[in-house]
N, C-alpha and C. Protein backbone atom coordinates (compact mmCIF):
# COMPACT_ATOMS: atom_id res chain seq x y z
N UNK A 1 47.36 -28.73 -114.81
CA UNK A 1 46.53 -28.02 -113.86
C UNK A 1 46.29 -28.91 -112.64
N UNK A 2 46.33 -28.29 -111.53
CA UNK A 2 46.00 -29.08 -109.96
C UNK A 2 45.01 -29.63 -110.04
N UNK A 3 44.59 -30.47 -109.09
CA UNK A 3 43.05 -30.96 -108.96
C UNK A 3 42.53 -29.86 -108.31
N UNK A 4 41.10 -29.57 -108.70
CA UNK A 4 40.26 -28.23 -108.01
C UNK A 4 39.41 -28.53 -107.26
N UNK A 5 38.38 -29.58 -108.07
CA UNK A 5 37.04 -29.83 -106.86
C UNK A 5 36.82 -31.61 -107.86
N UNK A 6 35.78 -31.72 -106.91
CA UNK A 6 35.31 -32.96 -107.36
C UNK A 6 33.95 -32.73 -106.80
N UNK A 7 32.94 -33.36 -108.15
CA UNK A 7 31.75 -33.03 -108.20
C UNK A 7 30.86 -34.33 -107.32
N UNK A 8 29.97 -33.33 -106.58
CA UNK A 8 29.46 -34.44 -105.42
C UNK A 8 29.04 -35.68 -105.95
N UNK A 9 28.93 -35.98 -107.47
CA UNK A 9 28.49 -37.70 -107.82
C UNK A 9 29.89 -37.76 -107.94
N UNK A 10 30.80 -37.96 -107.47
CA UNK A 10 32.26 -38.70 -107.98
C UNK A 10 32.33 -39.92 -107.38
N UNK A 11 33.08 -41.15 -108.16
CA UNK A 11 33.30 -42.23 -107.95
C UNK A 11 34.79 -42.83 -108.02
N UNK A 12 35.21 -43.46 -107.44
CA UNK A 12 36.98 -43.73 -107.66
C UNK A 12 36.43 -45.54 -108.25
N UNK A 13 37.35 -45.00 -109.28
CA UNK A 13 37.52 -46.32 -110.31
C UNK A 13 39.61 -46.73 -110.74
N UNK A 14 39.40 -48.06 -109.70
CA UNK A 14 40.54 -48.55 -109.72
C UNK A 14 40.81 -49.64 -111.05
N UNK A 15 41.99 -49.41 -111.60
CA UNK A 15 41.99 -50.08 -112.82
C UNK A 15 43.29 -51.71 -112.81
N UNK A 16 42.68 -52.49 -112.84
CA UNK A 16 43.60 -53.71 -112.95
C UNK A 16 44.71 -53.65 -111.37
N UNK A 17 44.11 -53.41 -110.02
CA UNK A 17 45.27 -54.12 -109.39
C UNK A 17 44.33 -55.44 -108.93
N UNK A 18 45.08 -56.17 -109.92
CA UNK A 18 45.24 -57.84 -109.50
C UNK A 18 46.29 -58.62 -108.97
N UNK A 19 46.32 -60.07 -108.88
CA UNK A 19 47.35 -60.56 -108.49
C UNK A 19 48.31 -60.64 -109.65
N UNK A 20 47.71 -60.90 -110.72
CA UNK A 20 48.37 -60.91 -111.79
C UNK A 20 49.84 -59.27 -112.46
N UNK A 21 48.94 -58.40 -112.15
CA UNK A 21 49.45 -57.27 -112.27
C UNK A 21 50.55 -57.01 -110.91
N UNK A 22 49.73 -57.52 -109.86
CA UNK A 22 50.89 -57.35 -108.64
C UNK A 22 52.56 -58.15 -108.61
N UNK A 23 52.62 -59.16 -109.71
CA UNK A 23 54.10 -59.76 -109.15
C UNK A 23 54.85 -59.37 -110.63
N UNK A 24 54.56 -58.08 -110.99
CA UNK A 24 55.23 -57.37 -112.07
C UNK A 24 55.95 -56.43 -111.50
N UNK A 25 57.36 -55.80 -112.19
CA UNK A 25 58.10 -54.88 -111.74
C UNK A 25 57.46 -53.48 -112.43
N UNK A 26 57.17 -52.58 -111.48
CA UNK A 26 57.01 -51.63 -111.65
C UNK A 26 57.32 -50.11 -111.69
N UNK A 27 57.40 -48.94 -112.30
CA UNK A 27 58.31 -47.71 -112.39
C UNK A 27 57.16 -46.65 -112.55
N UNK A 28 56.93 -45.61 -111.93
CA UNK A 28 58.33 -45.15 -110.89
C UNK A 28 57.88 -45.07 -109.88
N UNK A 29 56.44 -45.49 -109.23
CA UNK A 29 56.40 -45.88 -108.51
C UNK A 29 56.54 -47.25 -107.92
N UNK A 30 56.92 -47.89 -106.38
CA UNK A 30 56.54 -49.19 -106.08
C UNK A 30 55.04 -49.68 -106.24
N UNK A 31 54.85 -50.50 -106.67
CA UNK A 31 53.30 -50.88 -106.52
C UNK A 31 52.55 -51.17 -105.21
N UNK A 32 53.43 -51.42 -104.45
CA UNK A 32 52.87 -51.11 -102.93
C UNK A 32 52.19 -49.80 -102.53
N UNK A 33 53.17 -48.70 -102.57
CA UNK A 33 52.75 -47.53 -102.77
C UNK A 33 51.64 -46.87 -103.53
N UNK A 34 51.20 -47.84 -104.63
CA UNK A 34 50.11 -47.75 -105.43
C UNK A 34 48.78 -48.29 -104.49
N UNK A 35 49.30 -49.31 -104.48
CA UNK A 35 48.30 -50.24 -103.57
C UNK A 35 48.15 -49.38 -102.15
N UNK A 36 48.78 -49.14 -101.59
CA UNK A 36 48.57 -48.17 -100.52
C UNK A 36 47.59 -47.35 -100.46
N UNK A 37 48.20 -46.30 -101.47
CA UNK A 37 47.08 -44.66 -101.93
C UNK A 37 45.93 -45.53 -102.42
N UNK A 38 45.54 -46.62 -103.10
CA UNK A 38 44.66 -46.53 -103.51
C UNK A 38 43.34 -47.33 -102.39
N UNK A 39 44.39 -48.04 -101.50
CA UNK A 39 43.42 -48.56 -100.33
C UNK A 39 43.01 -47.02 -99.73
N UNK A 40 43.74 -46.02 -99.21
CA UNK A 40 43.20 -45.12 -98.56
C UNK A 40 42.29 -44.12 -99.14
N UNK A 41 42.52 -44.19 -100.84
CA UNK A 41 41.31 -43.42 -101.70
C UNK A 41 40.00 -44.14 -101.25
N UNK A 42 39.93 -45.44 -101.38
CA UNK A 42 39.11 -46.34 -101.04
C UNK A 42 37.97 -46.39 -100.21
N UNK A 43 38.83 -46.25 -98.91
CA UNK A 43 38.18 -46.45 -97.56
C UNK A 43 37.83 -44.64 -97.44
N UNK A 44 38.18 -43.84 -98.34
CA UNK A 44 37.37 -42.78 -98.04
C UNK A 44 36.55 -41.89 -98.72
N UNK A 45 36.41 -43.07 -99.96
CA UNK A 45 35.31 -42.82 -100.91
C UNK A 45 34.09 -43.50 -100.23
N UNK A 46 34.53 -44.70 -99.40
CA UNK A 46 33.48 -45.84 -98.99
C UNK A 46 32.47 -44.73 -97.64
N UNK A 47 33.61 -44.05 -96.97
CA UNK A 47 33.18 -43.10 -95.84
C UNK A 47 32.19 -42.23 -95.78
N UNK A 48 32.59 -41.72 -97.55
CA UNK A 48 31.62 -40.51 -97.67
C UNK A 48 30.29 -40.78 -98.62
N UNK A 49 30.26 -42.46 -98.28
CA UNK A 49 29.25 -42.81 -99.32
C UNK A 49 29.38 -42.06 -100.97
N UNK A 50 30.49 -42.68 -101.74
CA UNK A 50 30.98 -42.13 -103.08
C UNK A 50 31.13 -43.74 -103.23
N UNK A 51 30.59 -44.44 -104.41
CA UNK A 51 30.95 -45.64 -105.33
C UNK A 51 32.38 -45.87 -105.47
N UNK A 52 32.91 -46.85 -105.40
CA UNK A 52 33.96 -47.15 -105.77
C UNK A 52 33.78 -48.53 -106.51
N UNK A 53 34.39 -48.31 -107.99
CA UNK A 53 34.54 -49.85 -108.90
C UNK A 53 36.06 -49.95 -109.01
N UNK A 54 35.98 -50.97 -109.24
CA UNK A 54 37.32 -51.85 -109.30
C UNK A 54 37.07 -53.03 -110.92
N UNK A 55 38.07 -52.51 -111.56
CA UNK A 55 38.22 -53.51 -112.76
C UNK A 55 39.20 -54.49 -112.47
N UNK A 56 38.58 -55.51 -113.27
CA UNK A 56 39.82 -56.59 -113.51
C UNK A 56 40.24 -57.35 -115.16
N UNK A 57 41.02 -57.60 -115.32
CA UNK A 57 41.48 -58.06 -116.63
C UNK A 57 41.21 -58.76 -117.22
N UNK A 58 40.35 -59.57 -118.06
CA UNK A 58 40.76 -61.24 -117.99
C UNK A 58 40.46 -61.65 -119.05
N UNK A 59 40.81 -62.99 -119.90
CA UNK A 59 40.30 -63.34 -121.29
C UNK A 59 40.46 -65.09 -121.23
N UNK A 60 40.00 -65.70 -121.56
CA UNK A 60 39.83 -67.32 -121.68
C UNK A 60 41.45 -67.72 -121.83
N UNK A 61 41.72 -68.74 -121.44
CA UNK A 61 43.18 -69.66 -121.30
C UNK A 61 43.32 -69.57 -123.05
N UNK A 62 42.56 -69.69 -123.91
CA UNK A 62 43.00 -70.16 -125.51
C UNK A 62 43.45 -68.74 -125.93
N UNK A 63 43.42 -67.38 -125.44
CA UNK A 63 43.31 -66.54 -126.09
C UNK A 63 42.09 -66.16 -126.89
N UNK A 64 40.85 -66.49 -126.76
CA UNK A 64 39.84 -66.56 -128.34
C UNK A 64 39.47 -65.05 -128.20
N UNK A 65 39.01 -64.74 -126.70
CA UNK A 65 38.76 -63.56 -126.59
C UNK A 65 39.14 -62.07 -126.37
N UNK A 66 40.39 -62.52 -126.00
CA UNK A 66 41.42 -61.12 -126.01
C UNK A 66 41.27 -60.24 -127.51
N UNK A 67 41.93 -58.91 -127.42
CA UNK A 67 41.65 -57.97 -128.35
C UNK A 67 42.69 -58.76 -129.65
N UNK A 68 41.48 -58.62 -130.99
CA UNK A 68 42.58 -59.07 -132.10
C UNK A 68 42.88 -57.52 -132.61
N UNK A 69 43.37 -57.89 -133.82
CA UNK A 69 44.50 -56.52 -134.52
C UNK A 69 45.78 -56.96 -134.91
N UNK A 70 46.26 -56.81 -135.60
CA UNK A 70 47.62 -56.71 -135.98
C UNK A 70 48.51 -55.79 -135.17
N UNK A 71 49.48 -56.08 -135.35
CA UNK A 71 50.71 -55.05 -134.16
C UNK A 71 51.95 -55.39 -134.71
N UNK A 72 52.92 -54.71 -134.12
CA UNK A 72 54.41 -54.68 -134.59
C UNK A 72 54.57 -55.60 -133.93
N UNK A 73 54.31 -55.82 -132.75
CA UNK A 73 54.50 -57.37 -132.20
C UNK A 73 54.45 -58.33 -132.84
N UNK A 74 53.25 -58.82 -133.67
CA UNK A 74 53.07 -59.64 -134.50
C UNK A 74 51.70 -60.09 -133.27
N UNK A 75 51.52 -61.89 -133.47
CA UNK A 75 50.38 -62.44 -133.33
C UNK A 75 50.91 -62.68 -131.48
N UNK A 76 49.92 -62.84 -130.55
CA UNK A 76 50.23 -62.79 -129.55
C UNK A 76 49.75 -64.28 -129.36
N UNK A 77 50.35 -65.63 -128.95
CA UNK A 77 49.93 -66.74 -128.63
C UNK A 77 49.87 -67.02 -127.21
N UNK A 78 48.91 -67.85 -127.29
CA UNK A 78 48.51 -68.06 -125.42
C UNK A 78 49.22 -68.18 -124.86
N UNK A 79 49.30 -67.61 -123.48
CA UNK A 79 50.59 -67.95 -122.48
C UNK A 79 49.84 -68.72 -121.27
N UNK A 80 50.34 -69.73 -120.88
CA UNK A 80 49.59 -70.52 -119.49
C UNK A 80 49.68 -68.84 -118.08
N UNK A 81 49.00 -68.67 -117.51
CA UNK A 81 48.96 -67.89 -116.98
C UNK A 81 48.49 -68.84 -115.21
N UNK A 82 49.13 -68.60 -114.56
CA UNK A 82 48.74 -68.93 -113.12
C UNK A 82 47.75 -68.89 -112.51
N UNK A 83 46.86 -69.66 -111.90
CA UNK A 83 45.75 -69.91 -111.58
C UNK A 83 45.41 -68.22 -110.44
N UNK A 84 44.46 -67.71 -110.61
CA UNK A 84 44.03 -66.59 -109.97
C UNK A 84 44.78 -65.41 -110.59
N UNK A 85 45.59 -65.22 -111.34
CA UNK A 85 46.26 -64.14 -111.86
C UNK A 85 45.09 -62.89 -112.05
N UNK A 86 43.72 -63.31 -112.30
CA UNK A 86 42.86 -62.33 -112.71
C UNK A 86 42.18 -61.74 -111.68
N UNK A 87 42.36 -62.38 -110.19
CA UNK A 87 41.63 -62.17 -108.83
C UNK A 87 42.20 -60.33 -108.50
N UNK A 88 41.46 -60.15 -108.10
CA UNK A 88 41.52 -58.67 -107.15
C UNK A 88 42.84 -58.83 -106.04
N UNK A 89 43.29 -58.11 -105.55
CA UNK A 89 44.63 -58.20 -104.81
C UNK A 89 43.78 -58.19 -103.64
N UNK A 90 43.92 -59.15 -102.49
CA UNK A 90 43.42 -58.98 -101.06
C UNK A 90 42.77 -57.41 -100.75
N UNK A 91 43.50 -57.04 -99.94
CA UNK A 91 43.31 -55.59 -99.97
C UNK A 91 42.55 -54.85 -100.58
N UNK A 92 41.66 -55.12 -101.95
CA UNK A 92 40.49 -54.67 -102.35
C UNK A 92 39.44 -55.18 -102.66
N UNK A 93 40.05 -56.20 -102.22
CA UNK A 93 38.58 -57.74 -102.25
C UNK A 93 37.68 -57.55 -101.45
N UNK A 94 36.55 -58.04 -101.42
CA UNK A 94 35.80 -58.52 -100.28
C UNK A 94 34.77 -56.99 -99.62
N UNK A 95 34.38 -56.09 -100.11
CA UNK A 95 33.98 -54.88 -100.21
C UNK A 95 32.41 -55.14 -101.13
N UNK A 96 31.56 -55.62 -100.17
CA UNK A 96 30.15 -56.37 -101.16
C UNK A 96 29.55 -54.95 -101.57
N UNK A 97 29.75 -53.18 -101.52
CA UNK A 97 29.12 -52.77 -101.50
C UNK A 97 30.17 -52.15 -103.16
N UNK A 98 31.08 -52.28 -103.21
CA UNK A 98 32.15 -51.74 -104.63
C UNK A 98 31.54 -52.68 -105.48
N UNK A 99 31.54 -52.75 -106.83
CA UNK A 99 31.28 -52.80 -107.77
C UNK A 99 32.06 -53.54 -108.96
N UNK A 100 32.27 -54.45 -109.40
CA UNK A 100 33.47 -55.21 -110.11
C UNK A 100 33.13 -55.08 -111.51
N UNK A 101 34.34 -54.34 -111.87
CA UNK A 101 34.18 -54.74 -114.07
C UNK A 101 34.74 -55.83 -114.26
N UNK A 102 33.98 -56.27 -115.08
CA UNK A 102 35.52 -57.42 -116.06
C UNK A 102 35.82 -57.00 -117.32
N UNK A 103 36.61 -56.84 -117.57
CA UNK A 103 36.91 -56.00 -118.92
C UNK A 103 38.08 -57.04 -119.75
N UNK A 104 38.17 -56.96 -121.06
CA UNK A 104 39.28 -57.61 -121.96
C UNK A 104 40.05 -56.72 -122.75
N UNK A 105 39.69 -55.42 -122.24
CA UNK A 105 40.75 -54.56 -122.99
C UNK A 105 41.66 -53.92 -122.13
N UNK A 106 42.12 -53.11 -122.84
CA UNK A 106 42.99 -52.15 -121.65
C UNK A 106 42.34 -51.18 -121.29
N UNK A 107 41.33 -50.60 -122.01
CA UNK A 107 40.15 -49.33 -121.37
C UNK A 107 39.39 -50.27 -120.69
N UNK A 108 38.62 -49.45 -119.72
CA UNK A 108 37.08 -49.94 -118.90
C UNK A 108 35.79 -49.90 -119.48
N UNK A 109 35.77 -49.57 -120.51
CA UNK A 109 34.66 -48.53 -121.28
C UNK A 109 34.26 -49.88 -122.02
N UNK A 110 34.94 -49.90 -123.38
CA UNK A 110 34.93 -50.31 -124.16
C UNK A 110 34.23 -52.57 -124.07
N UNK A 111 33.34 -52.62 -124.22
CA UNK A 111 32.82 -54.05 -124.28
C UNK A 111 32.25 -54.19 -122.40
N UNK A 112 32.03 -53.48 -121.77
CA UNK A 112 31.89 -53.30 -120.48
C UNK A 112 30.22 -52.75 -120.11
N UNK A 113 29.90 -53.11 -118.73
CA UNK A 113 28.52 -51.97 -118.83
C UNK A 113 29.05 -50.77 -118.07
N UNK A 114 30.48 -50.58 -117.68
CA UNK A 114 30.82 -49.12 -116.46
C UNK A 114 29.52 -48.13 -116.94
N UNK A 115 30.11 -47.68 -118.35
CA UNK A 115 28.75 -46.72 -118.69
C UNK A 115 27.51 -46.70 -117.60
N UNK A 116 27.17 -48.05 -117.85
CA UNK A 116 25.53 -48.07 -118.15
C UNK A 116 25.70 -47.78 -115.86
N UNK A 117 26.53 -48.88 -115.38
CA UNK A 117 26.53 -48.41 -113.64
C UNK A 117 26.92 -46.85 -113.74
N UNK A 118 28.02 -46.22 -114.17
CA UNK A 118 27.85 -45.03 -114.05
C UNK A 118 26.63 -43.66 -113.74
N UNK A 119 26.08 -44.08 -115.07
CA UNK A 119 24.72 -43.49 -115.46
C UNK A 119 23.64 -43.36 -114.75
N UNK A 120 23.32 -44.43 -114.28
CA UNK A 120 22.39 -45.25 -113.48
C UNK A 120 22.48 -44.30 -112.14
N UNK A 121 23.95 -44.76 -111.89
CA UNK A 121 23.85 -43.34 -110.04
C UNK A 121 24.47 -41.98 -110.61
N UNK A 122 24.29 -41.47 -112.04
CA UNK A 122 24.47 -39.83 -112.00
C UNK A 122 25.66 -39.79 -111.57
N UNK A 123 27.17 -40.46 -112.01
CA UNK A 123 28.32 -40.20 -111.72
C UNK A 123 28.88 -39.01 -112.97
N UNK A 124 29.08 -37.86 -112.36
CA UNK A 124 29.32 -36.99 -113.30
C UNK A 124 31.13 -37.22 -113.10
N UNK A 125 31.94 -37.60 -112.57
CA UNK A 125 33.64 -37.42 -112.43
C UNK A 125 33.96 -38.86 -112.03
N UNK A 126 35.00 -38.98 -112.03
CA UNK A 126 35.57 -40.32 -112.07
C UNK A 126 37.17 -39.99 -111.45
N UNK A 127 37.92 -40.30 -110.67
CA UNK A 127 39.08 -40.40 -110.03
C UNK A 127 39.43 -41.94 -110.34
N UNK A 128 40.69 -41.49 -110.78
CA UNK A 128 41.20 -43.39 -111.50
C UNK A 128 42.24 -43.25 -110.96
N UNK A 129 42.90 -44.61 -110.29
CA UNK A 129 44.01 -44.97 -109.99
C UNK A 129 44.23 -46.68 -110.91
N UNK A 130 45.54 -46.71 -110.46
CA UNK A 130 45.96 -48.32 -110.60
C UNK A 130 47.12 -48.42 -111.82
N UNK A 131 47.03 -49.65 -112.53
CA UNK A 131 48.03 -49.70 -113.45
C UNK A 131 47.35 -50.17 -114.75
N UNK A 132 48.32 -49.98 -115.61
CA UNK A 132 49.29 -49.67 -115.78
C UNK A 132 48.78 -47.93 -116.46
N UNK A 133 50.01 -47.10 -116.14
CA UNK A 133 49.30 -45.54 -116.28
C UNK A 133 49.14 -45.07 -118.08
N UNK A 134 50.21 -45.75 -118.53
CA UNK A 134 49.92 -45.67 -120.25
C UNK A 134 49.43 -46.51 -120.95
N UNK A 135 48.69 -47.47 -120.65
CA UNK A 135 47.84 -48.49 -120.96
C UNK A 135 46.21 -48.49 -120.48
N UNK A 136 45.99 -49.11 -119.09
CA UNK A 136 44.21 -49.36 -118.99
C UNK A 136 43.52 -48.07 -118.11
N UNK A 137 45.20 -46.95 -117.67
CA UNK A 137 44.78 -46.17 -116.89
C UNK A 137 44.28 -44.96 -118.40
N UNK A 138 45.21 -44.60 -118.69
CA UNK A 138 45.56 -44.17 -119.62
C UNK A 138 44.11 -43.93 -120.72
N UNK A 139 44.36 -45.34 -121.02
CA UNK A 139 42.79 -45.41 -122.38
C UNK A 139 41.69 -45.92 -121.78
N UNK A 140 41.67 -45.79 -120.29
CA UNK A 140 39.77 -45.68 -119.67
C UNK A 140 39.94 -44.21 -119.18
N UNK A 141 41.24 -43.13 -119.12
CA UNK A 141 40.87 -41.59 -118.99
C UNK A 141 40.26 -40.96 -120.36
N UNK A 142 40.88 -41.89 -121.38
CA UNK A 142 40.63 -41.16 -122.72
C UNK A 142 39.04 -41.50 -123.02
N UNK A 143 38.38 -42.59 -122.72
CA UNK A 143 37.55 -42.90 -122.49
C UNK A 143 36.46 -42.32 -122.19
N UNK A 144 36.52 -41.74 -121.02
CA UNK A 144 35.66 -41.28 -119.97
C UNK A 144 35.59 -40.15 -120.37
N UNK A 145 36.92 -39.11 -120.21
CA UNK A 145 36.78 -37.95 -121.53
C UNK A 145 35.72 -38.10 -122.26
N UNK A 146 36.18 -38.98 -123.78
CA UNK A 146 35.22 -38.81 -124.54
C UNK A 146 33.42 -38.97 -124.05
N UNK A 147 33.30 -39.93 -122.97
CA UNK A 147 31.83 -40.14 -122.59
C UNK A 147 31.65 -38.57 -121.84
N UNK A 148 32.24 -37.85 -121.48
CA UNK A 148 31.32 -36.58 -120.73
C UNK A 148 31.93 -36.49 -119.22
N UNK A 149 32.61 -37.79 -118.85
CA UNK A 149 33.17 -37.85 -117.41
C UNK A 149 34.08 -36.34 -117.40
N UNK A 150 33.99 -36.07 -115.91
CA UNK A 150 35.13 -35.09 -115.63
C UNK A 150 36.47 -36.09 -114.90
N UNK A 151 37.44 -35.84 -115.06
CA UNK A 151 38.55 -37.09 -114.92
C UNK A 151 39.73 -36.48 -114.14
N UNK A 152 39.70 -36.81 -112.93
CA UNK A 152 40.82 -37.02 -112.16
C UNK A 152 41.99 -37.96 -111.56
N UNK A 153 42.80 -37.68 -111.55
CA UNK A 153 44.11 -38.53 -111.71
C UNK A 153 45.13 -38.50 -110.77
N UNK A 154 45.05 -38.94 -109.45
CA UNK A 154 46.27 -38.83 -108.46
C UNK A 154 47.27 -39.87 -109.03
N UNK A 155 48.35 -39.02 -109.63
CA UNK A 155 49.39 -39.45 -110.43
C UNK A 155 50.34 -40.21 -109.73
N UNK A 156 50.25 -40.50 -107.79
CA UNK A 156 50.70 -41.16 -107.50
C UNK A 156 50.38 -42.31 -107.27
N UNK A 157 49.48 -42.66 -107.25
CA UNK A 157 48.33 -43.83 -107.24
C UNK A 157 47.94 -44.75 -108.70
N UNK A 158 49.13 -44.36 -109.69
CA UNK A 158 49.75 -44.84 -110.99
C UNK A 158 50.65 -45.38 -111.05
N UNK A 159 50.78 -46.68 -111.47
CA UNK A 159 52.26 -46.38 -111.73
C UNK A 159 52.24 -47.39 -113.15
N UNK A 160 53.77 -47.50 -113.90
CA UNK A 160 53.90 -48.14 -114.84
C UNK A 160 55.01 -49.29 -114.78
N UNK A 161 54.96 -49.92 -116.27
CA UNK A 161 56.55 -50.87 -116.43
C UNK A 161 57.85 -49.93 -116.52
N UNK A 162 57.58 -48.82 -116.93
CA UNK A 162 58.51 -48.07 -117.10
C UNK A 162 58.60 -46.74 -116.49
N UNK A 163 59.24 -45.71 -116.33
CA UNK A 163 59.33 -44.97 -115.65
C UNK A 163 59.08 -43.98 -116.94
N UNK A 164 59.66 -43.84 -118.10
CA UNK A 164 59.49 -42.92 -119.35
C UNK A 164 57.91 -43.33 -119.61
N UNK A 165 57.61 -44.32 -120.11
CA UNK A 165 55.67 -44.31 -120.11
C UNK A 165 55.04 -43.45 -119.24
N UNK A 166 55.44 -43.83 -117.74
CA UNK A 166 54.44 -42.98 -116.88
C UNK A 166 54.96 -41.73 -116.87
N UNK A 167 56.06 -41.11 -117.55
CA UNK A 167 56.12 -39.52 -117.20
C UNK A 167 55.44 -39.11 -118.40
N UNK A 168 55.67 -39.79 -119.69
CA UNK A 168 55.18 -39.29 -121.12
C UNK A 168 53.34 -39.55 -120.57
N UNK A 169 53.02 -40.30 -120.01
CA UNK A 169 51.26 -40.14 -120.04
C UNK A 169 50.66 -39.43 -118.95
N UNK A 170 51.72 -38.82 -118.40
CA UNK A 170 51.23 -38.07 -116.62
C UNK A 170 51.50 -36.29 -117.48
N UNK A 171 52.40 -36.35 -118.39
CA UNK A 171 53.21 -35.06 -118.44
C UNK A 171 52.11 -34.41 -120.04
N UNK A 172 52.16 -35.61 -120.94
CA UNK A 172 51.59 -34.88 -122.39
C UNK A 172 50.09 -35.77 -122.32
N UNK A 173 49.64 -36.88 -122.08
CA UNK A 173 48.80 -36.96 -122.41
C UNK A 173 47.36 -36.79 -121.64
N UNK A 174 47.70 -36.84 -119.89
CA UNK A 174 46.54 -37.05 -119.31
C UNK A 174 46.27 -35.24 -118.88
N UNK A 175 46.76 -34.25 -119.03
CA UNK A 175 46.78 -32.97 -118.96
C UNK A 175 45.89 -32.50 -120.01
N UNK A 176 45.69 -33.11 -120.90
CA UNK A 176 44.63 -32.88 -121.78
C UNK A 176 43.10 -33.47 -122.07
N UNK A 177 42.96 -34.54 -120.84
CA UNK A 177 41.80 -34.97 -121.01
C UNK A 177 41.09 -34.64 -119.33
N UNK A 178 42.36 -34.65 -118.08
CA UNK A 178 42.04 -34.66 -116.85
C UNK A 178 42.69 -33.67 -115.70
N UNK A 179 42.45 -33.42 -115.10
CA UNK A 179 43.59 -32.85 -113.83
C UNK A 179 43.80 -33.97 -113.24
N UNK A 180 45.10 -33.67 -113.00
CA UNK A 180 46.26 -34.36 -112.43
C UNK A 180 46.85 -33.81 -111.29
N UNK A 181 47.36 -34.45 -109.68
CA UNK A 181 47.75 -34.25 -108.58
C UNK A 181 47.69 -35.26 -107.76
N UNK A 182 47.68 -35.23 -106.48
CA UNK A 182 48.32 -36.51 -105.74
C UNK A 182 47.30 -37.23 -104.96
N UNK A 183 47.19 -38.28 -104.26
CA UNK A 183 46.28 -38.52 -103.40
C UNK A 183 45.96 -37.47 -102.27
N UNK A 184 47.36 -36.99 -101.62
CA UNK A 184 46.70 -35.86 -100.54
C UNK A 184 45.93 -35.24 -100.77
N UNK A 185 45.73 -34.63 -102.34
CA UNK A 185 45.23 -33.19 -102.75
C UNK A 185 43.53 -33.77 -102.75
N UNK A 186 43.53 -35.19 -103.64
CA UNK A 186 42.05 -35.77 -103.37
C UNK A 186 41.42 -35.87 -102.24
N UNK A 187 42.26 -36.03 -101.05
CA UNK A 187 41.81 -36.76 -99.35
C UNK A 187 41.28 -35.24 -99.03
N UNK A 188 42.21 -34.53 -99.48
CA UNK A 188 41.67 -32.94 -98.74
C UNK A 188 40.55 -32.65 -98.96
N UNK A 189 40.14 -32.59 -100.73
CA UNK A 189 38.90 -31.84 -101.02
C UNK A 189 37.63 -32.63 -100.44
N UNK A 190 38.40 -34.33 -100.14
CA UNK A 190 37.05 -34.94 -100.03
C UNK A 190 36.70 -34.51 -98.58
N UNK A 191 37.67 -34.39 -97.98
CA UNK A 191 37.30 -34.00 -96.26
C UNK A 191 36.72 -32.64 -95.79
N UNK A 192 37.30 -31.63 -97.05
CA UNK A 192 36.41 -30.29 -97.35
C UNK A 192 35.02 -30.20 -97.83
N UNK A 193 34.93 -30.97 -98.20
CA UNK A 193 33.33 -31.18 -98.62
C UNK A 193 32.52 -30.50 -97.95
């Protein structure tokens, strides 16, 4: 289903573009292009006085705090990771009035206060961009779903490692928790307001 409306508490919540996430190859969109739509969601959520948060990734150099579990992977051991890998990408830095998560999972929800900022300003919808789309985009829509959010998704303002991930979570899975459509279709309704 198209995007229809967006409810006057809506907030755009960008998920993991860091530096870290930025010097990864990405499908099927460029991540520029990500980074793009999501600067211009940005600057016109900021316009119409609408919240905008921005998550970022991050877990201690030893690994202690990253998510445990077993996996087909097996045990995941520390990797030296590059100094700032967890920083915000320029371009969405420096915005004292947005809102920063730090999160250690791949949802936003989960070990986070988003909730509790949500709540607080009566955000009834949520518009998510960023990466990765079958991972932190993915399981903070399923998320938000389950909390009561109404969930919108400019599917170009996603992208993944793979090009089959992001069609399998744009095509079967986020159609069932959100509407899905493009940044234009968001810029419109917000300018219809």
């Amino acid at each position: 289903m198209p995007i229809t409306v967006l409810d006057d508490r809506t907030a755009l919540l960008v998920i993991d573009l860091q530096k870290g996430s930025a010097a990864r190859p990405t499908a099927p969109h460029p991540l520029s292009q990500v980074i793009d739509h999501t600067i211009t969601l940005a600057d016109a959520f900021r316009a119409h006085h609408l919240p905008v948060f921005l998550t970022r990734f991050t877990f201690s150099p030893d690994g202690a705090d990253a998510t445990p579990g077993r996996t087909d992977l097996g045990p995941r051991s520390p990797q030296p990771l590059p100094e700032g890998w967890d920083d915000l990408i320029d371009p969405l830095a420096g915005h004292l009035e947005d809102i920063i998560i730090t999160k250690r999972n791949w949802g936003s929800f989960h070990g986070t206060d988003l909730d509790l900022h949500l709540r607080r300003r009566r955000i009834t919808q949520l518009v998510i961009t960023g990466i990765a789309t079958s991972l932190g985009v993915e399981s903070t829509a399923r998320s938000a779903h389950e909390h009561g959010y109404n969930v919108t998704i400019p599917t170009d303002a996603t992208t993944d490692l793979s090009p089959e991930s992001h069609h399998h979570t744009t095509t079967r899975i986020l159609p069932l928790i959100a509407e899905t459509g493009t940044t234009k279709k968001v810029l419109s309704i917000l300018r219809n307001r």
